[in-house]
PDB file of N, CA and C in Angstrom:
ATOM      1  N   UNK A   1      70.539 115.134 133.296  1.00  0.00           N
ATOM      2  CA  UNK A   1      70.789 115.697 134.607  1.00  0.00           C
ATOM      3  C   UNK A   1      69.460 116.042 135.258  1.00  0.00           C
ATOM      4  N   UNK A   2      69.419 116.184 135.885  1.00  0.00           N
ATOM      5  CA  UNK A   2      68.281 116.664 137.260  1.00  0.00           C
ATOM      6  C   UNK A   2      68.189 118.027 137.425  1.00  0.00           C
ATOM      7  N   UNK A   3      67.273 118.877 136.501  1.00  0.00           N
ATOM      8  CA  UNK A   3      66.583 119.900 137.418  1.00  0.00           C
ATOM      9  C   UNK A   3      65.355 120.159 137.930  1.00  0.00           C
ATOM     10  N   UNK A   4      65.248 119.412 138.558  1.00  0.00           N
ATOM     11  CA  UNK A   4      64.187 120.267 139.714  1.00  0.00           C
ATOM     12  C   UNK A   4      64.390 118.560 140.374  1.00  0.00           C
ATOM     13  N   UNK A   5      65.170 118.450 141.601  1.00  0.00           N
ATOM     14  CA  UNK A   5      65.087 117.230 142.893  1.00  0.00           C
ATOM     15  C   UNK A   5      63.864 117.288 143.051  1.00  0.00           C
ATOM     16  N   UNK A   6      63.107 118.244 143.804  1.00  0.00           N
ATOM     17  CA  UNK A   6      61.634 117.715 143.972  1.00  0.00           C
ATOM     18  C   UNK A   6      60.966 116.800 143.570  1.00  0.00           C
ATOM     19  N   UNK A   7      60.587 117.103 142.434  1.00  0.00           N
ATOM     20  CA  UNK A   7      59.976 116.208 141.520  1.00  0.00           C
ATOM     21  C   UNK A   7      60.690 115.009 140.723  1.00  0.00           C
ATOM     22  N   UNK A   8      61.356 115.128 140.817  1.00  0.00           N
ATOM     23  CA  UNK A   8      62.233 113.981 140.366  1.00  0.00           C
ATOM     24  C   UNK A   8      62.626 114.573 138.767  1.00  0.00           C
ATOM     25  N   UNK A   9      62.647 115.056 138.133  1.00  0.00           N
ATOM     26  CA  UNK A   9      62.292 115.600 137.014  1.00  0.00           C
ATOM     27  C   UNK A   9      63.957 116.133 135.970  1.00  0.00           C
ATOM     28  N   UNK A  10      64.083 115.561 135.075  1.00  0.00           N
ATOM     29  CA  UNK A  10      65.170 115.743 133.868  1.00  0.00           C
ATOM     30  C   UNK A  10      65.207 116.438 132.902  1.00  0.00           C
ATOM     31  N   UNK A  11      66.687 116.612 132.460  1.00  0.00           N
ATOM     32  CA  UNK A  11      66.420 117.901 131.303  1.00  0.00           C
ATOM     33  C   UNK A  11      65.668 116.430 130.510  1.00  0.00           C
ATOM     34  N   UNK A  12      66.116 115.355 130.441  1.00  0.00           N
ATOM     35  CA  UNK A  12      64.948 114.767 129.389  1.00  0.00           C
ATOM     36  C   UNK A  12      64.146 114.865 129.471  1.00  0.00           C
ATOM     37  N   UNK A  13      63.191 114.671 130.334  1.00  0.00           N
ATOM     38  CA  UNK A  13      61.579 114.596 130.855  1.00  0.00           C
ATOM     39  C   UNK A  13      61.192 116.181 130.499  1.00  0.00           C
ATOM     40  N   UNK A  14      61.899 117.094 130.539  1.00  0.00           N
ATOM     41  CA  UNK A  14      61.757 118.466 129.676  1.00  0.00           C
ATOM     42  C   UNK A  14      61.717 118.322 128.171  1.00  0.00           C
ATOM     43  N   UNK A  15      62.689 117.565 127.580  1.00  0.00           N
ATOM     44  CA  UNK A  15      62.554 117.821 126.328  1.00  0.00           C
ATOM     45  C   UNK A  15      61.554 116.864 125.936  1.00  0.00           C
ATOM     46  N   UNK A  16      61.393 115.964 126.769  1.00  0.00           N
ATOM     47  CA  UNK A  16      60.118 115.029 125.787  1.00  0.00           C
ATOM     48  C   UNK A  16      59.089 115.654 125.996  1.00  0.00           C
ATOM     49  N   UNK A  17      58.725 116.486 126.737  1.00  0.00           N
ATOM     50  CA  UNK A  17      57.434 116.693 127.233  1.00  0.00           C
ATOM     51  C   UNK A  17      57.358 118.664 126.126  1.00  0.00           C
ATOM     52  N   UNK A  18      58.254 118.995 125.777  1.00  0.00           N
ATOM     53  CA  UNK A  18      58.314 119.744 124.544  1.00  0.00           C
ATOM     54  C   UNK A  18      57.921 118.916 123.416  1.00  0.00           C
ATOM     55  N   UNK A  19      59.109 117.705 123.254  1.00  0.00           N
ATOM     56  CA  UNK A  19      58.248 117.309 121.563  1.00  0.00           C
ATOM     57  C   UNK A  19      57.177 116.767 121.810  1.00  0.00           C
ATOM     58  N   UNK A  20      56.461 116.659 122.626  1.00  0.00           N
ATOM     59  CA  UNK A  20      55.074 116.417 122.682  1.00  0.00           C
ATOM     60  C   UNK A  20      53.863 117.621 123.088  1.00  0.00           C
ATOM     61  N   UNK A  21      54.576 118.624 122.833  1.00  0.00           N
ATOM     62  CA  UNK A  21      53.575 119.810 122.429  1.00  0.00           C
ATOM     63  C   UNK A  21      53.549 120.978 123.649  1.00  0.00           C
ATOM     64  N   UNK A  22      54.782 120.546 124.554  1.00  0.00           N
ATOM     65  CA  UNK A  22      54.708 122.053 125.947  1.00  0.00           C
ATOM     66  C   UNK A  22      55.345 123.244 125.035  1.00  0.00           C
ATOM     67  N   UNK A  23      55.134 124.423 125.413  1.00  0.00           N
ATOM     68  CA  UNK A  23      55.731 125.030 124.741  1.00  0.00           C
ATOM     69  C   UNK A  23      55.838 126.691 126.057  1.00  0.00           C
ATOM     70  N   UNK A  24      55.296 126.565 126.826  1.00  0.00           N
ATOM     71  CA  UNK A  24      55.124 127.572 127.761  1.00  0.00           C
ATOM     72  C   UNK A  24      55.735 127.019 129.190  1.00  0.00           C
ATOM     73  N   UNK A  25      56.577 127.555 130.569  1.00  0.00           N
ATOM     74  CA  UNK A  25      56.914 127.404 131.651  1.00  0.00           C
ATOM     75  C   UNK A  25      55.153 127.115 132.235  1.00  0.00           C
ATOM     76  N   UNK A  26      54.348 127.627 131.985  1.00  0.00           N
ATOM     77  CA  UNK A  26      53.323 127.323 132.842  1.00  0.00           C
ATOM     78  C   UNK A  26      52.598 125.881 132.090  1.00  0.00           C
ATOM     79  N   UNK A  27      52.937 125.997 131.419  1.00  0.00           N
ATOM     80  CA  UNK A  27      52.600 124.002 130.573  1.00  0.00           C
ATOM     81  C   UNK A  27      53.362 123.509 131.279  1.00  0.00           C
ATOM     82  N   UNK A  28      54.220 123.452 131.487  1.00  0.00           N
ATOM     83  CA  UNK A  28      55.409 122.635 131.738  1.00  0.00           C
ATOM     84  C   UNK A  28      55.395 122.573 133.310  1.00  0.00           C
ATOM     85  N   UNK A  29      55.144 123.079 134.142  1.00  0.00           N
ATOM     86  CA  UNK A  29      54.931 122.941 135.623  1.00  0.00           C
ATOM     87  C   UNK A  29      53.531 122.450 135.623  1.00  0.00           C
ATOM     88  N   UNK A  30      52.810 122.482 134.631  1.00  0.00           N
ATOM     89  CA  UNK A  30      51.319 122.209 134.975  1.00  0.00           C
ATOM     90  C   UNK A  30      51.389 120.030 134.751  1.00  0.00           C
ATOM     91  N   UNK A  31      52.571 120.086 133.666  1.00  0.00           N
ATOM     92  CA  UNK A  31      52.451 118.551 133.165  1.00  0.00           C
ATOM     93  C   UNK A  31      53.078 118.066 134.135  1.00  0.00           C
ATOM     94  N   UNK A  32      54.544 118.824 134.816  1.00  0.00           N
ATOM     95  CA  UNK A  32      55.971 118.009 135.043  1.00  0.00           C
ATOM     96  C   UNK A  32      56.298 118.526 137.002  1.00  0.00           C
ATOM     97  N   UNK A  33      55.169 119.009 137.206  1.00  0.00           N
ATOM     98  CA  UNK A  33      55.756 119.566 138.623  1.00  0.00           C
ATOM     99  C   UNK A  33      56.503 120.585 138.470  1.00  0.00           C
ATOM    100  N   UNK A  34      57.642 120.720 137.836  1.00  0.00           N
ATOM    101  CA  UNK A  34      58.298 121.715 137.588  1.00  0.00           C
ATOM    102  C   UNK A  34      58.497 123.191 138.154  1.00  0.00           C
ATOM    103  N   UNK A  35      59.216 123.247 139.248  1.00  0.00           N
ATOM    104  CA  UNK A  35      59.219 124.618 140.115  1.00  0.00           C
ATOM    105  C   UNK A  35      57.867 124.673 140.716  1.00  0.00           C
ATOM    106  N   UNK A  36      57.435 123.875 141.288  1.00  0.00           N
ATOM    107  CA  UNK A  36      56.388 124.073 141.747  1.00  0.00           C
ATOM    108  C   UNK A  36      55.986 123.898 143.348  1.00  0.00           C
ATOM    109  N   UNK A  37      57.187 123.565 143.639  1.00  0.00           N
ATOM    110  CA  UNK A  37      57.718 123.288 145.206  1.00  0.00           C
ATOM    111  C   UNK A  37      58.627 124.249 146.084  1.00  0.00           C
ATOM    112  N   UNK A  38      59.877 124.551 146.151  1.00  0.00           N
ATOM    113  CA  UNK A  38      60.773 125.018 146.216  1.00  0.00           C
ATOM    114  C   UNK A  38      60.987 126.242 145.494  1.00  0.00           C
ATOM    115  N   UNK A  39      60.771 126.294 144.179  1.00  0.00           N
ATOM    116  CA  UNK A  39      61.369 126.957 143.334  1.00  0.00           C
ATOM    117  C   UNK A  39      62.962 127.210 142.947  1.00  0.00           C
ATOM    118  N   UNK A  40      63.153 126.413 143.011  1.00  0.00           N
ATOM    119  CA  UNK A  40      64.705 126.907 142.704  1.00  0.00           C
ATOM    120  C   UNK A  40      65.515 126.450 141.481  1.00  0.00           C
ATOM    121  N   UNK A  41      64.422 125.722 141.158  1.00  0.00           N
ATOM    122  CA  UNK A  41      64.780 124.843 139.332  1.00  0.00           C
ATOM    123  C   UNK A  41      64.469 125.394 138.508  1.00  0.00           C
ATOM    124  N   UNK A  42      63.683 126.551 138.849  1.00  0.00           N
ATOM    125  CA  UNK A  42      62.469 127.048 137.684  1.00  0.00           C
ATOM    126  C   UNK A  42      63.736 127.914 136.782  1.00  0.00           C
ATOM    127  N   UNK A  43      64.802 128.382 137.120  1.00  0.00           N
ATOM    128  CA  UNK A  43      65.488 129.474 135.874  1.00  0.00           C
ATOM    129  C   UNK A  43      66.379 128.018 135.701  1.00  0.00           C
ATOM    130  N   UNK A  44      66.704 127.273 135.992  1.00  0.00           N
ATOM    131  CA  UNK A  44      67.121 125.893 134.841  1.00  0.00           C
ATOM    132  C   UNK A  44      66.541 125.375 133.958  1.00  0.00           C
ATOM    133  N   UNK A  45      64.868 124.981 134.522  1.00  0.00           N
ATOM    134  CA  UNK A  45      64.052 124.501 133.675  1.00  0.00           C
ATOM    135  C   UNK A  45      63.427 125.604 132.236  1.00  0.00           C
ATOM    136  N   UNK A  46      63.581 126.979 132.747  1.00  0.00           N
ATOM    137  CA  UNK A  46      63.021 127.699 131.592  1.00  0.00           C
ATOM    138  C   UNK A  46      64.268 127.516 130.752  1.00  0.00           C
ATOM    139  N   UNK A  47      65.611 127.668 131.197  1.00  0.00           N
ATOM    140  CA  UNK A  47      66.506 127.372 130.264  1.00  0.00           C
ATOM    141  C   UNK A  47      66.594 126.156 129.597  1.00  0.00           C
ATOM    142  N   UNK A  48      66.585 124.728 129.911  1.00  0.00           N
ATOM    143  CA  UNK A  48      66.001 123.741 129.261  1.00  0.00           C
ATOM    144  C   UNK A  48      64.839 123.528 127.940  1.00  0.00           C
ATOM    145  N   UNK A  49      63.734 124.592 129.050  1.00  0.00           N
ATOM    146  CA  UNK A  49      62.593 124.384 127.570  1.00  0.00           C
ATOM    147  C   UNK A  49      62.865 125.337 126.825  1.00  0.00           C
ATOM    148  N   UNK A  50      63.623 126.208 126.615  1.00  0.00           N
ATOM    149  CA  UNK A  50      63.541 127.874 126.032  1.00  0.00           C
ATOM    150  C   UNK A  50      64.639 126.883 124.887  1.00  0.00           C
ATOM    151  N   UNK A  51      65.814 126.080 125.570  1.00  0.00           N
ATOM    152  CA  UNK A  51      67.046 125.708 124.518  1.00  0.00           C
ATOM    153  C   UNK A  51      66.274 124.687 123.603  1.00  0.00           C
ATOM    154  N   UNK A  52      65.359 123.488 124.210  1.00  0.00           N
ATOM    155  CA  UNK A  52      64.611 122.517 122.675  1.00  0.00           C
ATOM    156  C   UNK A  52      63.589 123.649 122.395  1.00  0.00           C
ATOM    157  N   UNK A  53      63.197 124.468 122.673  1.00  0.00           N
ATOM    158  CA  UNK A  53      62.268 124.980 121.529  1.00  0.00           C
ATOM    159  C   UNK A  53      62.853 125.757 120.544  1.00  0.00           C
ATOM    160  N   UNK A  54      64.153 126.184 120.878  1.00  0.00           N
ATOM    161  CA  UNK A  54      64.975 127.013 119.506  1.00  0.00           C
ATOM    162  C   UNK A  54      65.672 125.962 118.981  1.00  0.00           C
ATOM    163  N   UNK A  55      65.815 124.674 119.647  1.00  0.00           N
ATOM    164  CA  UNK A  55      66.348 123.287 118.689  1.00  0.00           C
ATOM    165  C   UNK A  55      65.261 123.228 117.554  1.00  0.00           C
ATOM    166  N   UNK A  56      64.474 122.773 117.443  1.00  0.00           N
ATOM    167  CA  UNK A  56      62.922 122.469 117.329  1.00  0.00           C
ATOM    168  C   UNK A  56      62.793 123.435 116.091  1.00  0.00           C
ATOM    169  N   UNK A  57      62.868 124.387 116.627  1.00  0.00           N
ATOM    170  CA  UNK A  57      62.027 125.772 115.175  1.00  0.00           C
ATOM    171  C   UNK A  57      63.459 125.624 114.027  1.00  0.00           C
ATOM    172  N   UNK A  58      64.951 125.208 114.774  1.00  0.00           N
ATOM    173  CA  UNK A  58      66.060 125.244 113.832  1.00  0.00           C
ATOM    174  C   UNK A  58      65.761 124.226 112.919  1.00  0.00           C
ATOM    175  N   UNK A  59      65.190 122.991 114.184  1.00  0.00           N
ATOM    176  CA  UNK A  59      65.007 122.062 112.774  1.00  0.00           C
ATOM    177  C   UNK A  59      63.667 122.268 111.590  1.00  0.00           C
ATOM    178  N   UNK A  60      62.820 122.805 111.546  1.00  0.00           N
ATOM    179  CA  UNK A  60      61.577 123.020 111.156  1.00  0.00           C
ATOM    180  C   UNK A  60      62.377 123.605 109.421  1.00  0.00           C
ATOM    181  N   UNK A  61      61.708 123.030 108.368  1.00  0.00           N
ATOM    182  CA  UNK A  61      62.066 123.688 107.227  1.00  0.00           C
ATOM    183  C   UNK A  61      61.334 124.701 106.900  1.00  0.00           C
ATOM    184  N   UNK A  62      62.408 125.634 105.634  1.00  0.00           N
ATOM    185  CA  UNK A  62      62.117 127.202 105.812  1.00  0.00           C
ATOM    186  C   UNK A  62      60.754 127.259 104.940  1.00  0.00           C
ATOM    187  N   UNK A  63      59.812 127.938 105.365  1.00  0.00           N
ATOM    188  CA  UNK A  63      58.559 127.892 104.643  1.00  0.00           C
ATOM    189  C   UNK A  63      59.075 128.894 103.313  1.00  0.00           C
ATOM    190  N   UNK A  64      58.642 128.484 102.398  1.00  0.00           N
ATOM    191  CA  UNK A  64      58.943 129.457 101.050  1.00  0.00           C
ATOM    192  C   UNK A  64      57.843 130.429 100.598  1.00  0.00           C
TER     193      UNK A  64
END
């Protein structure tokens, strides 16, 4: 789906741009445009990157 029209920009283009090492809203507008126009995507998009980065650490095995 599409959050942020501006930029043209997807929850995919969010999550790839996590597994390739964003990990902060200000990474992520700095790589992807991201709320950086309008603003009105930006509490979708933090919800996007906030949901693969707790995917991400779930998948990570438990350090012993």
């Amino acid at each position: 789906m599409y959050v942020c029209i501006c930029h043209a920009v997807t929850d995919t283009d969010i999550n790839n741009a996590v597994e390739d090492g964003i990990d902060t809203m200000k990474k992520l507008s700095e790589k992807l445009s991201v709320g950086t126009q309008c603003g009105l995507c930006t509490s979708c998009a933090k919800s996007c990157l906030n949901a693969k980065l707790v995917q991400i650490s779930e998948e990570q095995p438990a350090v012993a």
